[in-house]
C-alpha atoms as a PDB file:
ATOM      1  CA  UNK A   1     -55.971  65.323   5.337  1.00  0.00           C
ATOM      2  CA  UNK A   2     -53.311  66.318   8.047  1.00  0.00           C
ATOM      3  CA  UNK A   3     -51.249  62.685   6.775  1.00  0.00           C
ATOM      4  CA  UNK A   4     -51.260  63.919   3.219  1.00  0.00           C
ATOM      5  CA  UNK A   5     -49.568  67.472   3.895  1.00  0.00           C
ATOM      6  CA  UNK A   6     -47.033  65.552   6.222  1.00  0.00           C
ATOM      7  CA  UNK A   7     -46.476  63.819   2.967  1.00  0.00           C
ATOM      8  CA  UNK A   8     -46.333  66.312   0.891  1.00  0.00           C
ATOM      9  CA  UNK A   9     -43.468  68.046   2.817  1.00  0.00           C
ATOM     10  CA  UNK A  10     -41.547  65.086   3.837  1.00  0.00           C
ATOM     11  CA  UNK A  11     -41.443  64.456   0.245  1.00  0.00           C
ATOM     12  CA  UNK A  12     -39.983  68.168  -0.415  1.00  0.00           C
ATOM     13  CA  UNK A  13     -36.075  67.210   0.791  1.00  0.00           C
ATOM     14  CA  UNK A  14     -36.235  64.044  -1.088  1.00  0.00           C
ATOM     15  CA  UNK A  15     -37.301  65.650  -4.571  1.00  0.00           C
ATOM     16  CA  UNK A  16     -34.251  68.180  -4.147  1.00  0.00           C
ATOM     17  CA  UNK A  17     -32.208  65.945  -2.935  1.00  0.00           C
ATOM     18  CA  UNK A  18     -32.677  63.956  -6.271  1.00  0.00           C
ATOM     19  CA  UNK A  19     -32.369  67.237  -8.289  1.00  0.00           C
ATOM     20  CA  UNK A  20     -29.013  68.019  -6.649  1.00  0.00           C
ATOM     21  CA  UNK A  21     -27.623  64.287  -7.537  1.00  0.00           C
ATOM     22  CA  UNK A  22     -29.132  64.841 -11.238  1.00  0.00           C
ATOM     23  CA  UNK A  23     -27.590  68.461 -11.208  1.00  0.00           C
ATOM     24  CA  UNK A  24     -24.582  66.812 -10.382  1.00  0.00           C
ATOM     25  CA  UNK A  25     -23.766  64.080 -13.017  1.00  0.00           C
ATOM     26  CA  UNK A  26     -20.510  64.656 -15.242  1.00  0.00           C
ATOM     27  CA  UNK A  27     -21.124  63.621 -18.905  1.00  0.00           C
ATOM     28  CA  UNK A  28     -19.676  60.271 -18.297  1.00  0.00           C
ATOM     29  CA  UNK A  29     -22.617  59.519 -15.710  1.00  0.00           C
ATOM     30  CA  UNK A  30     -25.235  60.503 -17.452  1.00  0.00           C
ATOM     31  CA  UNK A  31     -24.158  58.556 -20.849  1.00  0.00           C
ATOM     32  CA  UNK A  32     -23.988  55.689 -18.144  1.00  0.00           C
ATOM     33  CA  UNK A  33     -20.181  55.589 -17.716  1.00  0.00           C
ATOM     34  CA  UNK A  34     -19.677  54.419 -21.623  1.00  0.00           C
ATOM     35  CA  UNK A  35     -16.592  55.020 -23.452  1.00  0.00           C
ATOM     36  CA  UNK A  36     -16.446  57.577 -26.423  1.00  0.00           C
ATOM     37  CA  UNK A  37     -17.886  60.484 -23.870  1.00  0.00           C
ATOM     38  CA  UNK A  38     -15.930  62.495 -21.209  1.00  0.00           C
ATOM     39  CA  UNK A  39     -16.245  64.594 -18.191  1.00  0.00           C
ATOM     40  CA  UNK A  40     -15.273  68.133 -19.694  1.00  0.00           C
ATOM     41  CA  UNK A  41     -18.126  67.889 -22.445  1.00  0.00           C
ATOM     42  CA  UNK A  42     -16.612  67.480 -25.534  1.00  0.00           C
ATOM     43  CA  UNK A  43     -17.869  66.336 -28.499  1.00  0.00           C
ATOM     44  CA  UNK A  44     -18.879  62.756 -29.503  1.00  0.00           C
ATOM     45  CA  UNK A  45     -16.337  60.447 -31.201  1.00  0.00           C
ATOM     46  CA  UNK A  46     -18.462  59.748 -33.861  1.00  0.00           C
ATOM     47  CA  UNK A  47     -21.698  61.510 -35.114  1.00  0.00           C
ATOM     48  CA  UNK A  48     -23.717  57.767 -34.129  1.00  0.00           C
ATOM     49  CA  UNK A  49     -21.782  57.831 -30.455  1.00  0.00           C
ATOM     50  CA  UNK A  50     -24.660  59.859 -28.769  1.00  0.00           C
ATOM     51  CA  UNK A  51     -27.812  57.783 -30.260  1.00  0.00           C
ATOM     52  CA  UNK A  52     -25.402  54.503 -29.099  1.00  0.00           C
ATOM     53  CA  UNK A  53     -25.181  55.557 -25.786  1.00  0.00           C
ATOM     54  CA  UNK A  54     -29.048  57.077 -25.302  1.00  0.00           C
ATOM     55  CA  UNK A  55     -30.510  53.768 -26.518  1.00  0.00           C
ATOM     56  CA  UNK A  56     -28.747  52.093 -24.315  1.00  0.00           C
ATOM     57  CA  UNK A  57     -28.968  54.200 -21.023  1.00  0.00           C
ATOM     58  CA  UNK A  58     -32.413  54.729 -21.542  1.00  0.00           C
ATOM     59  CA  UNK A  59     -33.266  51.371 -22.304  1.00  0.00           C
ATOM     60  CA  UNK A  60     -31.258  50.328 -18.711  1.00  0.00           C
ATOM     61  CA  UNK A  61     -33.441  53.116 -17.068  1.00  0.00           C
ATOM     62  CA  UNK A  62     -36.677  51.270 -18.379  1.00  0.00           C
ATOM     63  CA  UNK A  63     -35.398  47.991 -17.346  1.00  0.00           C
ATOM     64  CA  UNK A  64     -34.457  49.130 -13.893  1.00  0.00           C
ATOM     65  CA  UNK A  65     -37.335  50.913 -12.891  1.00  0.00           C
ATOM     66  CA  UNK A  66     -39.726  47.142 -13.676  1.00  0.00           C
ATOM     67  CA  UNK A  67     -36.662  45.655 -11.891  1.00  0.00           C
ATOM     68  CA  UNK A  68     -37.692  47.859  -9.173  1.00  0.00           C
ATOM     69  CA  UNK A  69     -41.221  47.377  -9.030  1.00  0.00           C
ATOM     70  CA  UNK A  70     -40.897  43.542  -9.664  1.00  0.00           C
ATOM     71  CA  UNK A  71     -38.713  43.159  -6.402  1.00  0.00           C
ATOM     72  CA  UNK A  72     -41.057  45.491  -4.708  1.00  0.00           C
ATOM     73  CA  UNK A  73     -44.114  43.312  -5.545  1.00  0.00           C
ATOM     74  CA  UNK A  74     -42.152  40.027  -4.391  1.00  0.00           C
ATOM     75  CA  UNK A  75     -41.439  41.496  -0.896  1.00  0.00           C
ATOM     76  CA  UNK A  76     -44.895  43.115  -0.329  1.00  0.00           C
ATOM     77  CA  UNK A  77     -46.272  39.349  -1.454  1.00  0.00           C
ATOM     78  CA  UNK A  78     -43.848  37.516   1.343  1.00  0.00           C
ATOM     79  CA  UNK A  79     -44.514  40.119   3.806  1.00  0.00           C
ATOM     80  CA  UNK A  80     -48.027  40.540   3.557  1.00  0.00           C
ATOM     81  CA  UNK A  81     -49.207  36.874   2.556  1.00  0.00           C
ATOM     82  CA  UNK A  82     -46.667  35.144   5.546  1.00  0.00           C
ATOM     83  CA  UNK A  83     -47.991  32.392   7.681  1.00  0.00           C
ATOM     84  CA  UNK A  84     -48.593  33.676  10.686  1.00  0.00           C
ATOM     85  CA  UNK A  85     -48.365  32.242  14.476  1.00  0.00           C
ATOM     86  CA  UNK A  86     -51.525  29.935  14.490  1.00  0.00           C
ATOM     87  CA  UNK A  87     -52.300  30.041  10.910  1.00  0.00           C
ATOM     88  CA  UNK A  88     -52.610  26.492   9.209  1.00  0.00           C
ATOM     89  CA  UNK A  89     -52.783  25.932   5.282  1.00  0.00           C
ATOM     90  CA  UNK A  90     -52.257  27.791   2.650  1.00  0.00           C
ATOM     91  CA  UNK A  91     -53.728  31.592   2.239  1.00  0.00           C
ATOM     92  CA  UNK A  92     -56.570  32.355   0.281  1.00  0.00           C
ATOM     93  CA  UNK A  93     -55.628  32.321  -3.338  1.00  0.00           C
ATOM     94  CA  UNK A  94     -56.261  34.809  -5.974  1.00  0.00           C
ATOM     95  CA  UNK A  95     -57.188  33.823  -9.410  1.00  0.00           C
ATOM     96  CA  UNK A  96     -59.044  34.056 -12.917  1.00  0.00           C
ATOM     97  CA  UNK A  97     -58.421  37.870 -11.751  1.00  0.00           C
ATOM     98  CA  UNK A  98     -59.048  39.578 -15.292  1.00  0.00           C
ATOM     99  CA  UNK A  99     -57.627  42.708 -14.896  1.00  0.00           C
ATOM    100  CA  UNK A 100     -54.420  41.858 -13.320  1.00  0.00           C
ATOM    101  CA  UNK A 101     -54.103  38.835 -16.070  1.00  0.00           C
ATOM    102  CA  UNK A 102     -54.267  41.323 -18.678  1.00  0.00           C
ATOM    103  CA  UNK A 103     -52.029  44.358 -16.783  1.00  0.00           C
ATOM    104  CA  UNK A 104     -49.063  41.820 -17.033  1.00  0.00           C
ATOM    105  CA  UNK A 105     -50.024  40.367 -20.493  1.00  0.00           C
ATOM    106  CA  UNK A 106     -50.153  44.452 -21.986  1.00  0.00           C
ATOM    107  CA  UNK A 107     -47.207  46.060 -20.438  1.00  0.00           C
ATOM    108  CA  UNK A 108     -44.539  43.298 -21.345  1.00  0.00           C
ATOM    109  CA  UNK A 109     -46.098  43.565 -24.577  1.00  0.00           C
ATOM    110  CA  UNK A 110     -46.169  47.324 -24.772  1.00  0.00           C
ATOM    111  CA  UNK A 111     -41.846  47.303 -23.343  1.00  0.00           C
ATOM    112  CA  UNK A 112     -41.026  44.762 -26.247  1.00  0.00           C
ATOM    113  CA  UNK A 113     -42.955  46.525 -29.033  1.00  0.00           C
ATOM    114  CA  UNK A 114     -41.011  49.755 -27.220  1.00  0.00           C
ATOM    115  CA  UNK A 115     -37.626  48.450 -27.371  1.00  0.00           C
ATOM    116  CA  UNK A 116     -38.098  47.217 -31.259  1.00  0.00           C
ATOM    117  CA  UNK A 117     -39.398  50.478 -32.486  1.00  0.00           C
ATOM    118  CA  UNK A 118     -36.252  52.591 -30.923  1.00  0.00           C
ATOM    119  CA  UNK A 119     -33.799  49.604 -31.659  1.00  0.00           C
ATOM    120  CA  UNK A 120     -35.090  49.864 -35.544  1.00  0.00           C
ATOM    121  CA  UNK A 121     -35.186  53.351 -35.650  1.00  0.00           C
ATOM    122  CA  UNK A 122     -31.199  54.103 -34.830  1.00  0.00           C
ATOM    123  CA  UNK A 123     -30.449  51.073 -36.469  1.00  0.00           C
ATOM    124  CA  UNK A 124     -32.026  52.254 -39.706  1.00  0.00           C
ATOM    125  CA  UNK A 125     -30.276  55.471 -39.242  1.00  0.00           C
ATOM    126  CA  UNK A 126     -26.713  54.355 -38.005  1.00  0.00           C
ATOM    127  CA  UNK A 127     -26.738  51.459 -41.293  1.00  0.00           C
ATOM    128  CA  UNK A 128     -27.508  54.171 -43.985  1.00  0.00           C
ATOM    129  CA  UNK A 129     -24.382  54.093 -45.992  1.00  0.00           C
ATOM    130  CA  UNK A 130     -23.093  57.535 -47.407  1.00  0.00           C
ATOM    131  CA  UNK A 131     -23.315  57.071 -51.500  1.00  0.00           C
ATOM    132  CA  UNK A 132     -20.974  59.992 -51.994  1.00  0.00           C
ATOM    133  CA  UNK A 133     -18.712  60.164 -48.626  1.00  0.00           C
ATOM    134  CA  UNK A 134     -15.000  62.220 -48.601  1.00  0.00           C
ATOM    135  CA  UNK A 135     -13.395  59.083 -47.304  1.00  0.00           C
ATOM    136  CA  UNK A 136     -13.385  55.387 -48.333  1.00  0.00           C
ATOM    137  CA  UNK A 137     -10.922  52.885 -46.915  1.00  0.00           C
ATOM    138  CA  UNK A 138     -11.030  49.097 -47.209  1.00  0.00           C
ATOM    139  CA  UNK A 139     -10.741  47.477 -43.846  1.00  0.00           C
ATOM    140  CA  UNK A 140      -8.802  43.821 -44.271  1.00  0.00           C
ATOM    141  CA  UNK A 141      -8.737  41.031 -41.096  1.00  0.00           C
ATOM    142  CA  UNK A 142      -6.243  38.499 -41.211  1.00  0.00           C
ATOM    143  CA  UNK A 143      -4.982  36.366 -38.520  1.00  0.00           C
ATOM    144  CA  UNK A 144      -3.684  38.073 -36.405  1.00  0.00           C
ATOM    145  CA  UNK A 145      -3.493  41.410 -37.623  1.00  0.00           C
ATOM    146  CA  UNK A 146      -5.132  43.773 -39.738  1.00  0.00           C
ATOM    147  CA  UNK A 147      -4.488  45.645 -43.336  1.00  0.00           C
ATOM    148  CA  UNK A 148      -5.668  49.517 -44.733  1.00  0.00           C
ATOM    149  CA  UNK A 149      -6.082  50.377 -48.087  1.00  0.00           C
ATOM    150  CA  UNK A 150      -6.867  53.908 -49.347  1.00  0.00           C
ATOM    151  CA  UNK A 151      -8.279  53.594 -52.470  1.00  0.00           C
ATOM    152  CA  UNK A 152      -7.246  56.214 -55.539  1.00  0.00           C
ATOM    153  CA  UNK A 153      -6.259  58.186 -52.462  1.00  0.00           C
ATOM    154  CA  UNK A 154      -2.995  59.273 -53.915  1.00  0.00           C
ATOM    155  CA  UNK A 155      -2.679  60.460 -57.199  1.00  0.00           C
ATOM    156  CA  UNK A 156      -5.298  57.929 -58.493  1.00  0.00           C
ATOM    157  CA  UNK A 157      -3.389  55.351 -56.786  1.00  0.00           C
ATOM    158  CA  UNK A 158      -4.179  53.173 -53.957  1.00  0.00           C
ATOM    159  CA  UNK A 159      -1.804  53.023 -50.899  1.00  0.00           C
ATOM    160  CA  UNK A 160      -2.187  50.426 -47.752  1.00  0.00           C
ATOM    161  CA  UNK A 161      -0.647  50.046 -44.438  1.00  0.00           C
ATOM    162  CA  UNK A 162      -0.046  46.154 -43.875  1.00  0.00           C
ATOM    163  CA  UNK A 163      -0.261  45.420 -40.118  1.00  0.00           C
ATOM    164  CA  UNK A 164       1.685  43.009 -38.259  1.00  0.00           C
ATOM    165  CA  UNK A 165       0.338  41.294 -34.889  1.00  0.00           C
ATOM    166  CA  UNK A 166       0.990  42.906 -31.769  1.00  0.00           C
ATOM    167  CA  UNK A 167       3.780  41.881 -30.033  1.00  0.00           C
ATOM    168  CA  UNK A 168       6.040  42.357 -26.810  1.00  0.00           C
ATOM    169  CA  UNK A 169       7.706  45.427 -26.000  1.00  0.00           C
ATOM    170  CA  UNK A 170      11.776  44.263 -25.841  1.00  0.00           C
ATOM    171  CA  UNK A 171      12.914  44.927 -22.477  1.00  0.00           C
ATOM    172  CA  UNK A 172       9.212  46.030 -21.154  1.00  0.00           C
ATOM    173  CA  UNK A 173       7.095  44.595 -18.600  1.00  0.00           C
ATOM    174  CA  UNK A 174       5.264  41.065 -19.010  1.00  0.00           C
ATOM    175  CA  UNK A 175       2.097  41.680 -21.676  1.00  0.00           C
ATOM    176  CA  UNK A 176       3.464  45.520 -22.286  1.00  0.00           C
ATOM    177  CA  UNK A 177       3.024  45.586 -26.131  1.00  0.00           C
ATOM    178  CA  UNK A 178       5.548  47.335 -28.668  1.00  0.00           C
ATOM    179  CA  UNK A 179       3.129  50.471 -29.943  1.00  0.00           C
ATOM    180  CA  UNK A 180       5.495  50.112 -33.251  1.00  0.00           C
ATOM    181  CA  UNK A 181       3.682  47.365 -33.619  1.00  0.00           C
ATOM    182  CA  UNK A 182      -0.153  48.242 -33.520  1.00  0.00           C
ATOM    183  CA  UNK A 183      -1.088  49.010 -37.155  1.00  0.00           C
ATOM    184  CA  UNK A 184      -2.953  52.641 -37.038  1.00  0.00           C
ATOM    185  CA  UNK A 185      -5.963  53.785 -39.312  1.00  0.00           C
ATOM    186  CA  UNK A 186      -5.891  57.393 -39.730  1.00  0.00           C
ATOM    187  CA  UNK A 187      -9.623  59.017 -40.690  1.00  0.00           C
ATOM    188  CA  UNK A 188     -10.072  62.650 -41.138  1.00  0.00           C
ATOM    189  CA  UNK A 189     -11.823  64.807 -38.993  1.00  0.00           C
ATOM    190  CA  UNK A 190     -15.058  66.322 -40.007  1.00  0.00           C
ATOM    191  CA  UNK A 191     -15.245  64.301 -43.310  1.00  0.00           C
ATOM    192  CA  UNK A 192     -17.776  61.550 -44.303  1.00  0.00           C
ATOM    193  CA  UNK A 193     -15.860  57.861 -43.825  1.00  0.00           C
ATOM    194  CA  UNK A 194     -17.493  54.609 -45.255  1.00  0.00           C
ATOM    195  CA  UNK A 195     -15.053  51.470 -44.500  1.00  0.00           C
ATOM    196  CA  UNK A 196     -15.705  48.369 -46.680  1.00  0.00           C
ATOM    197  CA  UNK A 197     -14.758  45.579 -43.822  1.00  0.00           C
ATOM    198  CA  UNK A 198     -13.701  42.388 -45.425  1.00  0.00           C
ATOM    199  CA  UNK A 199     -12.102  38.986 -44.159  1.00  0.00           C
ATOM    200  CA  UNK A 200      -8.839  37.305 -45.630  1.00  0.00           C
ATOM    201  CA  UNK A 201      -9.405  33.923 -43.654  1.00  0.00           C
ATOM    202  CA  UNK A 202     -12.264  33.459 -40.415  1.00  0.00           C
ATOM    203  CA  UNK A 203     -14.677  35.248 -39.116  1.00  0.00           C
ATOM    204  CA  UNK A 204     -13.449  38.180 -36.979  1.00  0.00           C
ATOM    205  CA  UNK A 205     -15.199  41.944 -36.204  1.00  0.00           C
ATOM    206  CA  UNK A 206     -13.957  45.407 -36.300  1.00  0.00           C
ATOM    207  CA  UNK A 207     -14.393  47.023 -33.074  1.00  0.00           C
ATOM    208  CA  UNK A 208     -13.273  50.608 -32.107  1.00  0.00           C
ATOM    209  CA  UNK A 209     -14.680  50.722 -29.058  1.00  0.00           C
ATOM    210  CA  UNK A 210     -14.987  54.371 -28.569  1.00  0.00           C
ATOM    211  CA  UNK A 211     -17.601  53.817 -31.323  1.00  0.00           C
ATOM    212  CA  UNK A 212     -19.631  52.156 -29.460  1.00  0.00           C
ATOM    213  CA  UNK A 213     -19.894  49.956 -32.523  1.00  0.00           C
ATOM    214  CA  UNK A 214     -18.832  46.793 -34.104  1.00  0.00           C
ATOM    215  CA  UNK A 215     -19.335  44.828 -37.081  1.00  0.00           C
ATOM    216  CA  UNK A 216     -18.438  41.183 -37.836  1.00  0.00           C
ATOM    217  CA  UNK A 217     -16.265  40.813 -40.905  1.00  0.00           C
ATOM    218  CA  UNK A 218     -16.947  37.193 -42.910  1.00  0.00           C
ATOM    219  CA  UNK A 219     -14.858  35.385 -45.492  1.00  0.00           C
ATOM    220  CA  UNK A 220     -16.097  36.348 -49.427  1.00  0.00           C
ATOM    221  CA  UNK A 221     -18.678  38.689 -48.154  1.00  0.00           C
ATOM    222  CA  UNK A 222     -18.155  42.608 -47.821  1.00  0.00           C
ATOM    223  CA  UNK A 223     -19.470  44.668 -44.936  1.00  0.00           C
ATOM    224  CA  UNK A 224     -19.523  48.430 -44.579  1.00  0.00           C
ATOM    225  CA  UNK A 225     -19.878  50.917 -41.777  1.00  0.00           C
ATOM    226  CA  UNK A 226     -20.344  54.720 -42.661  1.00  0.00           C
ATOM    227  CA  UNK A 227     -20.413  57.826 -39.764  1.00  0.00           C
ATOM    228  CA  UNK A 228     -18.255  61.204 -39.342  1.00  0.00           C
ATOM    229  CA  UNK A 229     -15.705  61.573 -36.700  1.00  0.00           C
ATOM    230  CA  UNK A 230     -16.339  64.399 -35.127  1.00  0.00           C
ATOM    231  CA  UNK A 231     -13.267  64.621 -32.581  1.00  0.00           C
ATOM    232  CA  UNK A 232      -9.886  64.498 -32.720  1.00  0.00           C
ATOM    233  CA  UNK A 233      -7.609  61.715 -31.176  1.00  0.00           C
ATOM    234  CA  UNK A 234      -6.211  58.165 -30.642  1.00  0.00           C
ATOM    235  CA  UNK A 235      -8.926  55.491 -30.121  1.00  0.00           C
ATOM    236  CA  UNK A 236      -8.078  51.860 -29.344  1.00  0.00           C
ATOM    237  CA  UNK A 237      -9.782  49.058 -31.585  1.00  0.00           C
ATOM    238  CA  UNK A 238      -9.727  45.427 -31.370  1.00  0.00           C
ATOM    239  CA  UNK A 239     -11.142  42.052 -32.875  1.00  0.00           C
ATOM    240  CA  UNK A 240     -14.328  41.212 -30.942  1.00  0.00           C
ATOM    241  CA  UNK A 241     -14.606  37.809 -32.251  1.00  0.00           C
ATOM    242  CA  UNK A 242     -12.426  34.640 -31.043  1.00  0.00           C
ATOM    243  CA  UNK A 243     -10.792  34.052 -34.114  1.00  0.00           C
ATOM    244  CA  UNK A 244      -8.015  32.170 -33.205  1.00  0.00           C
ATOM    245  CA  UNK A 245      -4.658  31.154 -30.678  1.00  0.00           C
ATOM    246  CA  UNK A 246      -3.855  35.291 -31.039  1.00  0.00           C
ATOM    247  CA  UNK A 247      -6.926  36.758 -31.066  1.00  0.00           C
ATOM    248  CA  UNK A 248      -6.113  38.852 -27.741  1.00  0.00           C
ATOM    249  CA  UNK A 249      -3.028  40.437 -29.798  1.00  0.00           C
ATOM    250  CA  UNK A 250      -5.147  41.286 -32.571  1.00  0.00           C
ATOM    251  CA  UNK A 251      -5.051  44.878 -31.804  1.00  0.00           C
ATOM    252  CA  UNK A 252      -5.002  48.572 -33.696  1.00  0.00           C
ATOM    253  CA  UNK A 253      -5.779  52.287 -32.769  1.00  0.00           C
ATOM    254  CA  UNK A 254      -7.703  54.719 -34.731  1.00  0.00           C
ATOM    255  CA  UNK A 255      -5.944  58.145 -35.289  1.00  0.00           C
ATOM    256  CA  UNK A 256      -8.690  60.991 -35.960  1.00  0.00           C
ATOM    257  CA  UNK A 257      -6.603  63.771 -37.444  1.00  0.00           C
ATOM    258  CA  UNK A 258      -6.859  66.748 -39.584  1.00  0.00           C
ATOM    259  CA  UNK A 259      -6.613  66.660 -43.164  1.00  0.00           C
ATOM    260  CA  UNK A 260      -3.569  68.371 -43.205  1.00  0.00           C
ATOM    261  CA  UNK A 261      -2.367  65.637 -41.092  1.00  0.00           C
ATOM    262  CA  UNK A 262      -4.401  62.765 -43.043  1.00  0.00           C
ATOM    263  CA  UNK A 263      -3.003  63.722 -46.426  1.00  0.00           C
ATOM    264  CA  UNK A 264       0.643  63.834 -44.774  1.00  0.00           C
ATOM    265  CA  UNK A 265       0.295  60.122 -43.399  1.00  0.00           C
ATOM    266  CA  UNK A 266      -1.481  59.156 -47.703  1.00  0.00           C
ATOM    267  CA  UNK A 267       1.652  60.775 -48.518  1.00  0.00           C
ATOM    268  CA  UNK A 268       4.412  59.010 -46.654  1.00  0.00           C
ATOM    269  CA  UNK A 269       2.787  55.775 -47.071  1.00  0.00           C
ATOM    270  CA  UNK A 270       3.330  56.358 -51.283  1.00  0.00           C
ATOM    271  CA  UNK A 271       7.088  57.735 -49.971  1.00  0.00           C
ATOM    272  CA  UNK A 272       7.697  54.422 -48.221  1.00  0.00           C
ATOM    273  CA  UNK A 273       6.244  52.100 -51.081  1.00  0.00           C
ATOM    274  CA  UNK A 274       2.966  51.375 -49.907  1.00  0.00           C
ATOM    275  CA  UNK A 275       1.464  51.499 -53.470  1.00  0.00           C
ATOM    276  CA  UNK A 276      -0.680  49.618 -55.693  1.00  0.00           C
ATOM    277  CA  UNK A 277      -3.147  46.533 -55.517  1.00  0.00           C
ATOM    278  CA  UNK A 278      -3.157  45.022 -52.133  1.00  0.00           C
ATOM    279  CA  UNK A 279      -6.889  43.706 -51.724  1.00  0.00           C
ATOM    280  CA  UNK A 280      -8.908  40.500 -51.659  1.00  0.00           C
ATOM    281  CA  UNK A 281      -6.248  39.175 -54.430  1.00  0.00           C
ATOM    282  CA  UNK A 282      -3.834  38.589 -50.853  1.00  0.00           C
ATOM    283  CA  UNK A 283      -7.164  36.596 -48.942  1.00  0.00           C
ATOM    284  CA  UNK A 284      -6.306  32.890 -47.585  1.00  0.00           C
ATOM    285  CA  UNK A 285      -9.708  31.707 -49.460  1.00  0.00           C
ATOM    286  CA  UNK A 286      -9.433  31.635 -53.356  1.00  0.00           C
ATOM    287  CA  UNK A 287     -12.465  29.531 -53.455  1.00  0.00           C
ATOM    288  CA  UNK A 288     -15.212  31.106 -51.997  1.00  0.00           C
ATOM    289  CA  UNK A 289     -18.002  32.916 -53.816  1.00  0.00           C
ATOM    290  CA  UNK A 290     -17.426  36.522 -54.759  1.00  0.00           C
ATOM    291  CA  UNK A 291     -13.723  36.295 -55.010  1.00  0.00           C
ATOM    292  CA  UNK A 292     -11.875  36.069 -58.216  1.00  0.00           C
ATOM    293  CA  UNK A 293      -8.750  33.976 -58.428  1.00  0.00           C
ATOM    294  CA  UNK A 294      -5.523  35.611 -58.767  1.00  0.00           C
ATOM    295  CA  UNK A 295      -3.917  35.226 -61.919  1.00  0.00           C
ATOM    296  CA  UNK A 296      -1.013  33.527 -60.736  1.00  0.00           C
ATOM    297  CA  UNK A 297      -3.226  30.723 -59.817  1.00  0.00           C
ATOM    298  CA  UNK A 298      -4.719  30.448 -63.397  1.00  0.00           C
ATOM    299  CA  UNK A 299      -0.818  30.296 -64.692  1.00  0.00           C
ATOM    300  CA  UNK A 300      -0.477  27.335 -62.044  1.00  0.00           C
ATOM    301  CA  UNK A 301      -2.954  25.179 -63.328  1.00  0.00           C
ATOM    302  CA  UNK A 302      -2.716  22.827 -65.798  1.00  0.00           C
ATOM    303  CA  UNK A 303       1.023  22.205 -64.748  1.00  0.00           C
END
């Protein structure tokens, strides 16, 4: 009885202790140092950034904690069951023991099933596509670079930003990059977004990765990503899939701005040009299933 109060009050400093370190966590800590959160408290990128980051935190909690008691078990097994001086043989084995047979059978069971029913719940949520959203841009890949269209965004017109790949800043430092030369998506703050992400030759995948979310982008087949940005700024995006000699330079940056702002950048794209068609007609592959050859190539044949 006397043991157990000891225990109770030696364990007393270590619970506050623990509350004081918990108290303590910035933002960035407890969203388990992952980009797209910071240490003043500010809003999420993206209206998906926070169920990104608890799935994943949590889930690393979970696995740590079995981590924990898996190690523990090994030592208490090679510390308890060790030959000692004198001993001959092996120890007495355990087996056919039912109820430890079935602990380890149910609770690996019961962490998978777990993990699948949170992993299909935000995915369901994070996939559903917006059927009406305030924004719609076409997303284009291309080696090594990448192309915006705004669709009807202008005066019922469509006007694109055609990207170049990334190259070295003249008179910089060795693998200091030209910012002229990142191609920028600008997205309006607030507003619904749904980006149609298609290929014009490989596979790549459109990664902002203050998202904390990617999708892969295939040849004749049209993906699409729909959330709200929710704070204002300049986010750094890249290919995440080798795709080629310059996939490392295949760079951009997201600019979250107002709409003020977002209509201004619509409108000097029109001033500088940037008008009309400039879709799948420009893709590498002519041949592949679900996209229609240009009519330049139709001219061509028979020639």
């Amino acid at each position: 009885m006397r043991s157990k109060r000891r225990l109770r009050w030696a364990s007393l400093p270590l619970a506050a202790a623990l509350v004081a370190v918990l108290a303590g966590c910035t933002q960035a800590e407890l969203h388990g140092y992952l980009p797209g959160f910071n240490n003043e408290g500010e809003t999420p990128v993206t209206n998906h950034t926070e169920r990104v980051a608890a799935l994943w935190t949590h889930s690393w909690i979970v696995l740590l904690v079995v981590g924990v008691l898996t190690w523990a078990l090994i030592i208490w097994a090679i510390v308890v069951y060790r030959r000692r001086k004198g001993q001959t043989g092996l120890p007495v084995q355990m087996r056919y023991n039912m109820p430890i047979e079935i602990l380890y059978t149910v609770i690996p069971l019961i962490l998978v099933v777990g993990f699948f029913a949170f992993t299909a719940r935000d995915q369901a949520a994070i996939e559903t596509q917006y059927d009406h959203p305030d924004v719609e841009i076409q997303v284009f890949a291309k080696q090594w670079s990448w192309d915006f269209v705004y669709p009807k965004s202008v005066d019922g017109q469509d006007v694109w930003t055609a990207g170049v790949q990334a190259r070295q800043l003249e008179g910089g430092k060795p693998g200091e990059l030209d910012p002229k030369s990142i191609p920028e998506l600008y997205l309006p703050v607030g507003k619904t977004v749904k980006i149609a992400l298609e290929s014009r030759d490989v596979i790549h995948s459109f990664w902002v990765v203050d998202f904390l979310y990617k999708k892969d982008m295939y040849p004749g087949k049209t993906n699409y990503m729909s959330f709200i940005p929710q704070r204002e700024g300049e986010f750094v995006g890249k290919c995440a899939e080798l795709c080629g000699q310059d996939h490392s330079m295949m760079l951009f940056n997201v600019k979250v701005v107002s709409q003020a702002e977002y209509d201004q950048h619509l409108a000097d794209l029109k001033a500088a040009g940037n008008v009309g068609n400039f879709g799948s007609e420009f893709n590498r592959n002519q041949n592949l299933p679900g996209i229609d050859k240009p009519a330049e190539a139709e001219k061509g044949e028979g020639h």
